[in-house]
C-alpha atoms as a PDB file:
ATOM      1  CA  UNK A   1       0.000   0.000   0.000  1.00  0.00           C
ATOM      2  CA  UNK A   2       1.067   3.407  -1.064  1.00  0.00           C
ATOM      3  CA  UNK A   3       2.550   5.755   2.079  1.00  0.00           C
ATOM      4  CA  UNK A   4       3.225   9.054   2.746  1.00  0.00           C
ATOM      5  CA  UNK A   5       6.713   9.535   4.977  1.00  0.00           C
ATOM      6  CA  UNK A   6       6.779  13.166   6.630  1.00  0.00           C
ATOM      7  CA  UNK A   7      10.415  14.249   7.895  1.00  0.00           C
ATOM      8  CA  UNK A   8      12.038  17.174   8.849  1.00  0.00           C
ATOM      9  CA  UNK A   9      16.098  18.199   9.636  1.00  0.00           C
ATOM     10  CA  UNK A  10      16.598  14.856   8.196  1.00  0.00           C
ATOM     11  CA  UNK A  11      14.603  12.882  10.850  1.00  0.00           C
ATOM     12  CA  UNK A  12      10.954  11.105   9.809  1.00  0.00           C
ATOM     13  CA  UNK A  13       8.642  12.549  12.461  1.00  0.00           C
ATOM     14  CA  UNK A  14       5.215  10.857  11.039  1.00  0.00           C
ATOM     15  CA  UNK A  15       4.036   8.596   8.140  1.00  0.00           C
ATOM     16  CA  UNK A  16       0.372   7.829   6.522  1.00  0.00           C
ATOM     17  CA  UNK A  17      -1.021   5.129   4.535  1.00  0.00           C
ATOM     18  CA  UNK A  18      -3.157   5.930   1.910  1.00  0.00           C
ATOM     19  CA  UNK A  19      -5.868   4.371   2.579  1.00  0.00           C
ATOM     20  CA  UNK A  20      -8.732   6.817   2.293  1.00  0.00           C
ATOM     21  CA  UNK A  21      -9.838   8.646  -0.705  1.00  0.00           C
ATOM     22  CA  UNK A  22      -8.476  11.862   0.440  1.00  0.00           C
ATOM     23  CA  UNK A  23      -5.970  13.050   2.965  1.00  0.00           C
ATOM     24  CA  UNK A  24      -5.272  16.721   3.479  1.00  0.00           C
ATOM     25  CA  UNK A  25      -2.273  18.060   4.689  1.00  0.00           C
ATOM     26  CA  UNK A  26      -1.693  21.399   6.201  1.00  0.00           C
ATOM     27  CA  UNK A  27      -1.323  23.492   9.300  1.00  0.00           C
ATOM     28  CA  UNK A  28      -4.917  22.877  11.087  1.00  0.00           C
ATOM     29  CA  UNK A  29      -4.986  19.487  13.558  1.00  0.00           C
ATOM     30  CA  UNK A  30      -7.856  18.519  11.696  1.00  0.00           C
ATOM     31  CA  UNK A  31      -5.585  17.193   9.019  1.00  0.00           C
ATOM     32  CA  UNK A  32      -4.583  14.225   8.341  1.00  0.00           C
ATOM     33  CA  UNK A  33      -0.910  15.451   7.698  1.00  0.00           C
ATOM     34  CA  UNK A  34      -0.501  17.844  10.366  1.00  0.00           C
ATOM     35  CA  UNK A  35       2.601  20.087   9.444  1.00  0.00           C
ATOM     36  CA  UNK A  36       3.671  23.232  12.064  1.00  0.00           C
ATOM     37  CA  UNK A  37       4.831  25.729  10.014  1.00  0.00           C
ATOM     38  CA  UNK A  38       4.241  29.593   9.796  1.00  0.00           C
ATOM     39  CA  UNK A  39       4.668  29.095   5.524  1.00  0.00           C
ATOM     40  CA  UNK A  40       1.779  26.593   5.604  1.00  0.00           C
ATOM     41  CA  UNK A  41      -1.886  26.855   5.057  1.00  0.00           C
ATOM     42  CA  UNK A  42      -4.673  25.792   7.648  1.00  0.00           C
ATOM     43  CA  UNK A  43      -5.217  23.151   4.914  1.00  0.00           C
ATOM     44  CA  UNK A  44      -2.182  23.833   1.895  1.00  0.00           C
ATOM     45  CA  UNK A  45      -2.936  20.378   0.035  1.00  0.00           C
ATOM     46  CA  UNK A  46      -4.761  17.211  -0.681  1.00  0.00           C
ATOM     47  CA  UNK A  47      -3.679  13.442  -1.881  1.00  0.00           C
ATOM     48  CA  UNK A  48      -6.390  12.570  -4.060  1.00  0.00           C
ATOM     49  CA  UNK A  49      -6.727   8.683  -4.855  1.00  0.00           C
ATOM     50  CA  UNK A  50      -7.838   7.760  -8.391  1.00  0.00           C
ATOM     51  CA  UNK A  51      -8.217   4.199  -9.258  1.00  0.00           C
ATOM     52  CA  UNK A  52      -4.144   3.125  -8.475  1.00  0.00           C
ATOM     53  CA  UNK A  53      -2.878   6.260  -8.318  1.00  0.00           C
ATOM     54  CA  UNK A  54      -2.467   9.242  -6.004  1.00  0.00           C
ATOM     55  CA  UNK A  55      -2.478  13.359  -7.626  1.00  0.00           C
ATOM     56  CA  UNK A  56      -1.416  16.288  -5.099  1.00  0.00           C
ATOM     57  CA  UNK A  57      -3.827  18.429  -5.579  1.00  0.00           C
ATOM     58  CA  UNK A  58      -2.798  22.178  -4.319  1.00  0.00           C
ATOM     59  CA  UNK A  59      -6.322  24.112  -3.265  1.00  0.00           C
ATOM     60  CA  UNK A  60      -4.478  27.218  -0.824  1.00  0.00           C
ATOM     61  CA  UNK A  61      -3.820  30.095  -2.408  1.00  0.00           C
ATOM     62  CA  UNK A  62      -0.258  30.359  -1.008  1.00  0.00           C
ATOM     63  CA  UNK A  63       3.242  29.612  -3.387  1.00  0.00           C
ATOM     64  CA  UNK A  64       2.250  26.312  -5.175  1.00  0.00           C
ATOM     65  CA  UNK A  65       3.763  22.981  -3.269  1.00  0.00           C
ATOM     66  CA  UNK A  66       7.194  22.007  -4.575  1.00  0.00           C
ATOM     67  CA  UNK A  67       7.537  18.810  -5.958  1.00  0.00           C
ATOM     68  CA  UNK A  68      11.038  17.236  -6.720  1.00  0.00           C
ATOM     69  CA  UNK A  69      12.327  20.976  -6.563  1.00  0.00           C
ATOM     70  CA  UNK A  70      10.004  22.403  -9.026  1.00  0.00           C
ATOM     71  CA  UNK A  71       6.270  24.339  -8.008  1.00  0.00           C
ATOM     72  CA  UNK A  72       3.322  22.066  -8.822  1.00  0.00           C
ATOM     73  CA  UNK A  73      -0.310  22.828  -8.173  1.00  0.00           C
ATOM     74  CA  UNK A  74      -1.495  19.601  -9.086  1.00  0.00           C
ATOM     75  CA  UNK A  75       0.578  16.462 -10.088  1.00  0.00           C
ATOM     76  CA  UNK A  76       0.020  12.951 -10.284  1.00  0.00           C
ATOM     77  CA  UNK A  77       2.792  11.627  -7.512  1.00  0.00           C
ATOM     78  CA  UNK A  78       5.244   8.847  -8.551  1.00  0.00           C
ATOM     79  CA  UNK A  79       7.388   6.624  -6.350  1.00  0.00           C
ATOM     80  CA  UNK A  80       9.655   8.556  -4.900  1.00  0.00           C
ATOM     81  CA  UNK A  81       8.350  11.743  -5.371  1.00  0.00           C
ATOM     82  CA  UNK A  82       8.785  14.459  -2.486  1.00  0.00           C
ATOM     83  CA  UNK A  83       6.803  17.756  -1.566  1.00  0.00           C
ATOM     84  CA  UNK A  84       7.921  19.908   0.302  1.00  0.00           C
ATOM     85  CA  UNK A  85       5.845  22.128   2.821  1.00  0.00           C
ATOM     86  CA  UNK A  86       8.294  24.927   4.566  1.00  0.00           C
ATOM     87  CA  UNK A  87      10.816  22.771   6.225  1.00  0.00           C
ATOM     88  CA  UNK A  88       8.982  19.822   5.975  1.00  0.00           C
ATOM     89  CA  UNK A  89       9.477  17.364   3.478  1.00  0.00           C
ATOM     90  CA  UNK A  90       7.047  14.272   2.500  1.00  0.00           C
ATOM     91  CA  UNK A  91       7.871  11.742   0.802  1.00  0.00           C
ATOM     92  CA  UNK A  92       5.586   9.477  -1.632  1.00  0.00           C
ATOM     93  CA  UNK A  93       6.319   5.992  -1.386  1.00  0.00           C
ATOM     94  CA  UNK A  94       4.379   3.257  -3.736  1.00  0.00           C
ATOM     95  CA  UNK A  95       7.037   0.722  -4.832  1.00  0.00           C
ATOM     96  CA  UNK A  96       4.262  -0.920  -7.483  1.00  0.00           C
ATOM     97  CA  UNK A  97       3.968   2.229  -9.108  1.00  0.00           C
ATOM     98  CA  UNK A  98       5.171   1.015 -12.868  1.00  0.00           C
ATOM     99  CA  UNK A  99       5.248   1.682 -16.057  1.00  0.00           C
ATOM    100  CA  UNK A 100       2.204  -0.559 -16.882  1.00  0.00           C
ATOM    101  CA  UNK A 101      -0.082   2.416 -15.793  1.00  0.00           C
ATOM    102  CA  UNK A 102       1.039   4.363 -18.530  1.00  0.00           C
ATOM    103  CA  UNK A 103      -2.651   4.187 -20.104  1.00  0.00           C
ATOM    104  CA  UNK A 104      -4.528   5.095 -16.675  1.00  0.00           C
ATOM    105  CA  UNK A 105      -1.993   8.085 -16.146  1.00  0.00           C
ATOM    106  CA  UNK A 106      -2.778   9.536 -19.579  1.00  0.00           C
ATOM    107  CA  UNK A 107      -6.312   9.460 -18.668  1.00  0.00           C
ATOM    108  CA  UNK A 108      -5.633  10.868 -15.878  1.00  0.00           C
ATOM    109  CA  UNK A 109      -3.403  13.455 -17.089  1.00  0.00           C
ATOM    110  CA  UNK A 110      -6.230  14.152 -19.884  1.00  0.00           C
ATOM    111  CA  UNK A 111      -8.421  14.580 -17.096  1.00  0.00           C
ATOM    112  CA  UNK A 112      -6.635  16.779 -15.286  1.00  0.00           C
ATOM    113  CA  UNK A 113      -6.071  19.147 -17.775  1.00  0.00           C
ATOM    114  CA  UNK A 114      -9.783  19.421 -18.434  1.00  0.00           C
ATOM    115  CA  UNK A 115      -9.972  20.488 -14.847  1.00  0.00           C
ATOM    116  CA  UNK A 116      -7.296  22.293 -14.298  1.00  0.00           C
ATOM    117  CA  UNK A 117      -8.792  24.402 -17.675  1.00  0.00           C
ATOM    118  CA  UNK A 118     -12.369  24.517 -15.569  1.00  0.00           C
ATOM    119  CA  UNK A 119     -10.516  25.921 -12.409  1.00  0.00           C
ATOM    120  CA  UNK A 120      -8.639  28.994 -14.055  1.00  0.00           C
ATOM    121  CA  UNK A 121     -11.289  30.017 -15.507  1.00  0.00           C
ATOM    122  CA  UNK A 122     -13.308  29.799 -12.412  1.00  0.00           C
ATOM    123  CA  UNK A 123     -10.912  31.395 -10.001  1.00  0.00           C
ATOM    124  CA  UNK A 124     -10.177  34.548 -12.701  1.00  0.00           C
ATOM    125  CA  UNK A 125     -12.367  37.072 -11.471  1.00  0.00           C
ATOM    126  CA  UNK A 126     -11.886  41.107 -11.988  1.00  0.00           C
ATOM    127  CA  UNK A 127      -8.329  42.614 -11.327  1.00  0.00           C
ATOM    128  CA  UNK A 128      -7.442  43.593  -7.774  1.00  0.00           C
ATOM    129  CA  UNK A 129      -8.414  47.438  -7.751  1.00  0.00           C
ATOM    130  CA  UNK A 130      -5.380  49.369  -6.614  1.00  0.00           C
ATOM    131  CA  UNK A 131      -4.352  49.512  -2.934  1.00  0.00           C
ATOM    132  CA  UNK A 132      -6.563  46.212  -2.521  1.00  0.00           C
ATOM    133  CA  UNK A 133      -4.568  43.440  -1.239  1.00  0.00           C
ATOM    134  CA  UNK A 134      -6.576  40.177  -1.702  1.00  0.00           C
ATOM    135  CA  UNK A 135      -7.109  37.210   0.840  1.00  0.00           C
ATOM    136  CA  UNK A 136      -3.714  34.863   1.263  1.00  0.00           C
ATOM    137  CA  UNK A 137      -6.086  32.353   2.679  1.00  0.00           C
ATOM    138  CA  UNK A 138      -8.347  30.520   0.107  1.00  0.00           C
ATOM    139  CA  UNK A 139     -12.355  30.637   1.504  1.00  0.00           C
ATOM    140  CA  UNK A 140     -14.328  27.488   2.281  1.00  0.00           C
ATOM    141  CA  UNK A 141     -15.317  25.688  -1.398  1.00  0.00           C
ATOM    142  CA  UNK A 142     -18.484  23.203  -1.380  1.00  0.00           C
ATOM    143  CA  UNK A 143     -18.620  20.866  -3.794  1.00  0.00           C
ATOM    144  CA  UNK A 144     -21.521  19.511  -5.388  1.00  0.00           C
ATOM    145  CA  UNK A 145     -22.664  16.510  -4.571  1.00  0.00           C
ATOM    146  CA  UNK A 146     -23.631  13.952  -7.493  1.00  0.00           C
ATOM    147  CA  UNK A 147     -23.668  10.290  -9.060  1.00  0.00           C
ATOM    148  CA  UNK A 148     -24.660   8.553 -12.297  1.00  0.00           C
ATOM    149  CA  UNK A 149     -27.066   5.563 -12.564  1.00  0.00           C
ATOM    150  CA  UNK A 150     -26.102   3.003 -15.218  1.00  0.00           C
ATOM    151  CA  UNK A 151     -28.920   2.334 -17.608  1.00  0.00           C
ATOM    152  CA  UNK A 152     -26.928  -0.056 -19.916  1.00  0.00           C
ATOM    153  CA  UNK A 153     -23.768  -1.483 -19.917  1.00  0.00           C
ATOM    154  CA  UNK A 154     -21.253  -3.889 -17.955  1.00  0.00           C
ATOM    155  CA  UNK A 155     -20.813  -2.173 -14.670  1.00  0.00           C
ATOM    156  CA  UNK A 156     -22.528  -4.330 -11.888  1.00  0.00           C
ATOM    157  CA  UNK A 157     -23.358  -1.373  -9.600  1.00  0.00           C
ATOM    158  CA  UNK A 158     -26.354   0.600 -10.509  1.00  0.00           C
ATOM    159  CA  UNK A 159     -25.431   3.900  -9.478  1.00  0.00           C
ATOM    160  CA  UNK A 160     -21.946   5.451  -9.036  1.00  0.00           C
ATOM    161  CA  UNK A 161     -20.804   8.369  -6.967  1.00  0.00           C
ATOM    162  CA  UNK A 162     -19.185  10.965  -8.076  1.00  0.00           C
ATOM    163  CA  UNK A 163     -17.095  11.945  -5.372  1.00  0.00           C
ATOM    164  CA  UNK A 164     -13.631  12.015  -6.422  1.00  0.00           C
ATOM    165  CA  UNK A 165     -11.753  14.664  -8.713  1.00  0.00           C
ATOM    166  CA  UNK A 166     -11.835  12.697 -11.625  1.00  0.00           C
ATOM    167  CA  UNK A 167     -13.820   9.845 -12.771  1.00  0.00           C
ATOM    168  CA  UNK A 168     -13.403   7.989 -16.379  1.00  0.00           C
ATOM    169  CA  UNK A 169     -15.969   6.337 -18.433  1.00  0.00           C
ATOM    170  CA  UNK A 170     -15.990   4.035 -21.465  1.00  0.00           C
ATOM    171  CA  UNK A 171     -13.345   1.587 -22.758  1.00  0.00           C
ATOM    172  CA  UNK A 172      -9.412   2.900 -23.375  1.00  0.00           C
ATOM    173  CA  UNK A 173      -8.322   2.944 -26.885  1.00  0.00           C
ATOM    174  CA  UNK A 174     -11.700   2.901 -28.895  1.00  0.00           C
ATOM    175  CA  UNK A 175     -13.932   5.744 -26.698  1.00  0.00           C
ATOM    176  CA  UNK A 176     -13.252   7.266 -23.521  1.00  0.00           C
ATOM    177  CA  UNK A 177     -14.319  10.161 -21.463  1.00  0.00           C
ATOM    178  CA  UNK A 178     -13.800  11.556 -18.451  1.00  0.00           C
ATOM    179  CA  UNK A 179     -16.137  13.234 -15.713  1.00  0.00           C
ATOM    180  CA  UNK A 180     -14.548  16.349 -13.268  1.00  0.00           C
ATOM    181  CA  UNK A 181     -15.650  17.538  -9.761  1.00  0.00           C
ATOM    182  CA  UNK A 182     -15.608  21.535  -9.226  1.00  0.00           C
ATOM    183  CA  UNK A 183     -17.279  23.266  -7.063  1.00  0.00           C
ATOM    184  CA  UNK A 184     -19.580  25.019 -10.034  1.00  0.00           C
ATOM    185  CA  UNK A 185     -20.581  21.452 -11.163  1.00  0.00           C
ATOM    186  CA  UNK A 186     -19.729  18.343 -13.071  1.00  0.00           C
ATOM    187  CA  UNK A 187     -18.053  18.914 -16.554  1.00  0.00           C
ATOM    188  CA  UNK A 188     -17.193  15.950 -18.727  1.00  0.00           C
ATOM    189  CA  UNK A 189     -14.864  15.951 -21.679  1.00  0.00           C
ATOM    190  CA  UNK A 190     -13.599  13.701 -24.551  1.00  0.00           C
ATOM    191  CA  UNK A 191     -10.106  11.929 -23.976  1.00  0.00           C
ATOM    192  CA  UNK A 192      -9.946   9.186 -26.491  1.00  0.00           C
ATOM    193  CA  UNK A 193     -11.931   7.320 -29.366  1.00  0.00           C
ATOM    194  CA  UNK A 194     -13.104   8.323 -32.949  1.00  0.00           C
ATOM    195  CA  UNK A 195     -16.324   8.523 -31.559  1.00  0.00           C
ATOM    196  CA  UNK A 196     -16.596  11.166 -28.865  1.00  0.00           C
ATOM    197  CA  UNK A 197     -19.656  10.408 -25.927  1.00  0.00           C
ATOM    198  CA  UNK A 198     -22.480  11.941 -26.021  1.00  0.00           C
ATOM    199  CA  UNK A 199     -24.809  13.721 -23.973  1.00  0.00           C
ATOM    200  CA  UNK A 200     -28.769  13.542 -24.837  1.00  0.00           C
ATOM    201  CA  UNK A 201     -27.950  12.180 -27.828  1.00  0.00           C
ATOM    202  CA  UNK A 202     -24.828  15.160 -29.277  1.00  0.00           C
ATOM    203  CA  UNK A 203     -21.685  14.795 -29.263  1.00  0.00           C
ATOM    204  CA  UNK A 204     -19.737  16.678 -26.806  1.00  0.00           C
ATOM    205  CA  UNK A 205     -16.753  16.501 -29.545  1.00  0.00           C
ATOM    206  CA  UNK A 206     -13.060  18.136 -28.721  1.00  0.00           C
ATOM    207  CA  UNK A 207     -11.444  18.555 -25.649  1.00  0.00           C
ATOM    208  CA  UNK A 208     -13.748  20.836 -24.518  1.00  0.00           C
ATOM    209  CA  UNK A 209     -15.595  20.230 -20.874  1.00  0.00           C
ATOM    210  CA  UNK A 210     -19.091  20.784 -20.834  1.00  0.00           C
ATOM    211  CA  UNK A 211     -21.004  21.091 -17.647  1.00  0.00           C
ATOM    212  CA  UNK A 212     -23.719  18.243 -16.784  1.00  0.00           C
ATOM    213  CA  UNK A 213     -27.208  18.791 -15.958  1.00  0.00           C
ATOM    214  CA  UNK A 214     -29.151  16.893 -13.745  1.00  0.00           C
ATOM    215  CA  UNK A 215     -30.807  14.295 -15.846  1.00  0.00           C
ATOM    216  CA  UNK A 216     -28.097  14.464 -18.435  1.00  0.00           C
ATOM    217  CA  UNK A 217     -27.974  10.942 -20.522  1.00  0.00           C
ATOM    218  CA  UNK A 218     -24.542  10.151 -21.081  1.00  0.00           C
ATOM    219  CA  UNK A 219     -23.698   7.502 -23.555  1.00  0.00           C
ATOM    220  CA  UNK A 220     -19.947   6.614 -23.825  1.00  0.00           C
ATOM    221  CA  UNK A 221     -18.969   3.569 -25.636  1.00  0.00           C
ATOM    222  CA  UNK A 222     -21.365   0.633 -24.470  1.00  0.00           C
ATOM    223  CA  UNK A 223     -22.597   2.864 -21.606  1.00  0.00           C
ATOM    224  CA  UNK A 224     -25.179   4.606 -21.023  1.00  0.00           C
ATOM    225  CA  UNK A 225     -25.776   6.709 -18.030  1.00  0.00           C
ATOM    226  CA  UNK A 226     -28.409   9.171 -16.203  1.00  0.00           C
ATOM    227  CA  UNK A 227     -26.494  12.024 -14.413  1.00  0.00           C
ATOM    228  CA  UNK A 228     -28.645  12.960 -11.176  1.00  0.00           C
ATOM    229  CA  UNK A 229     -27.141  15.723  -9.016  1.00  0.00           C
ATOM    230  CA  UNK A 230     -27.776  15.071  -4.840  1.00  0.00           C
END
């Protein structure tokens, strides 16, 4: 099972299993990563788990989380990988991380993109006006609550949550598309395929996310699926 290994001045003071679909890390004790440190948000970052692998995903509004060295806001963490937080480094350890999940990662990444696109736009608002110093602490985001309830196809379950960042849909390599979490709503997007999904029956074509409406048919490959928002 993948871990997380926090140290500091060279000396591990704390590790976590990931064994939950999210663990936060940041300066607040209701984290699961607690880290004391003045440069630190009350919560700085998440590790996100989709399907095998883990993303850092970087919601504070503070200097983006260095990974390996280099400022990432969001990043899908590989064996070995560390963050650092202040003086506080944490290490990523997931020894059957391979290259066999080169296919999920490029969904993933895919994914991502689509939401990372989704989340610039929604956090550009209007310039500052002069003199006015905005917030270094991000507010309190709500995210919508929602799931999709398999009319055809080969999944046993009859209704899936939604309640991760990203969620994938289809078969790799002949029609795939992927489903995103933000706090304005559900957006899904084509990754793969000839033939892009559709949503009540048009294609959502491109790499362009559109946002889901409750009672949205989805058809993706040999799937079809009602969205229904909670």
């Amino acid at each position: 099972m993948a871990k997380l290994v926090l140290s500091t001045g060279g000396s591990m003071i704390h590790q976590c299993f990931l064994d939950r679909e999210r663990v936060n890390v940041g300066r607040a004790p209701h984290n699961q990563i607690v880290i004391d440190d003045p440069a630190v948000g009350d919560v700085h970052a998440a590790i996100i788990t989709v399907g095998n692998d883990h993303i850092l995903e970087h919601p504070s509004k503070l200097a983006d989380t260095l990974v390996n060295g280099s400022p990432a806001a969001r990043h899908i963490l590989q064996h070995g990988d560390t963050m650092q937080f202040g003086a506080f480094y944490l290490r990523y350890l997931n020894p059957r991380a391979s290259a066999d999940s080169d296919l999920d990662r490029t969904m993933l990444i895919a994914g991502l993109q689509a939401h990372a696109a989704i989340a610039q736009r929604e956090s550009a608002g209007p310039p500052a006006r002069a003199g006015h110093v905005r917030s270094a602490h991000a507010a309190d985001v709500r995210f919508p609550k929602g799931r999709v309830k398999v009319i055809a196809g080969s999944r046993n379950s009859g209704t899936i949550k939604l309640d991760r960042v990203v969620a994938t849909f289809g078969k790799p390599g002949k029609e795939l598309a992927v489903v995103t979490r933000r706090p304005r709503g559900y957006f899904i997007a084509h990754v793969e395929g000839r033939r892009s999904a559709r949503v009540n029956g048009q294609a959502i074509g491109g790499k362009e996310a559109r946002l889901l409406r409750h009672g949205d048919i989805i058809e993706v490959a040999e799937e079809k699926l009602e969205f229904l928002l909670d």
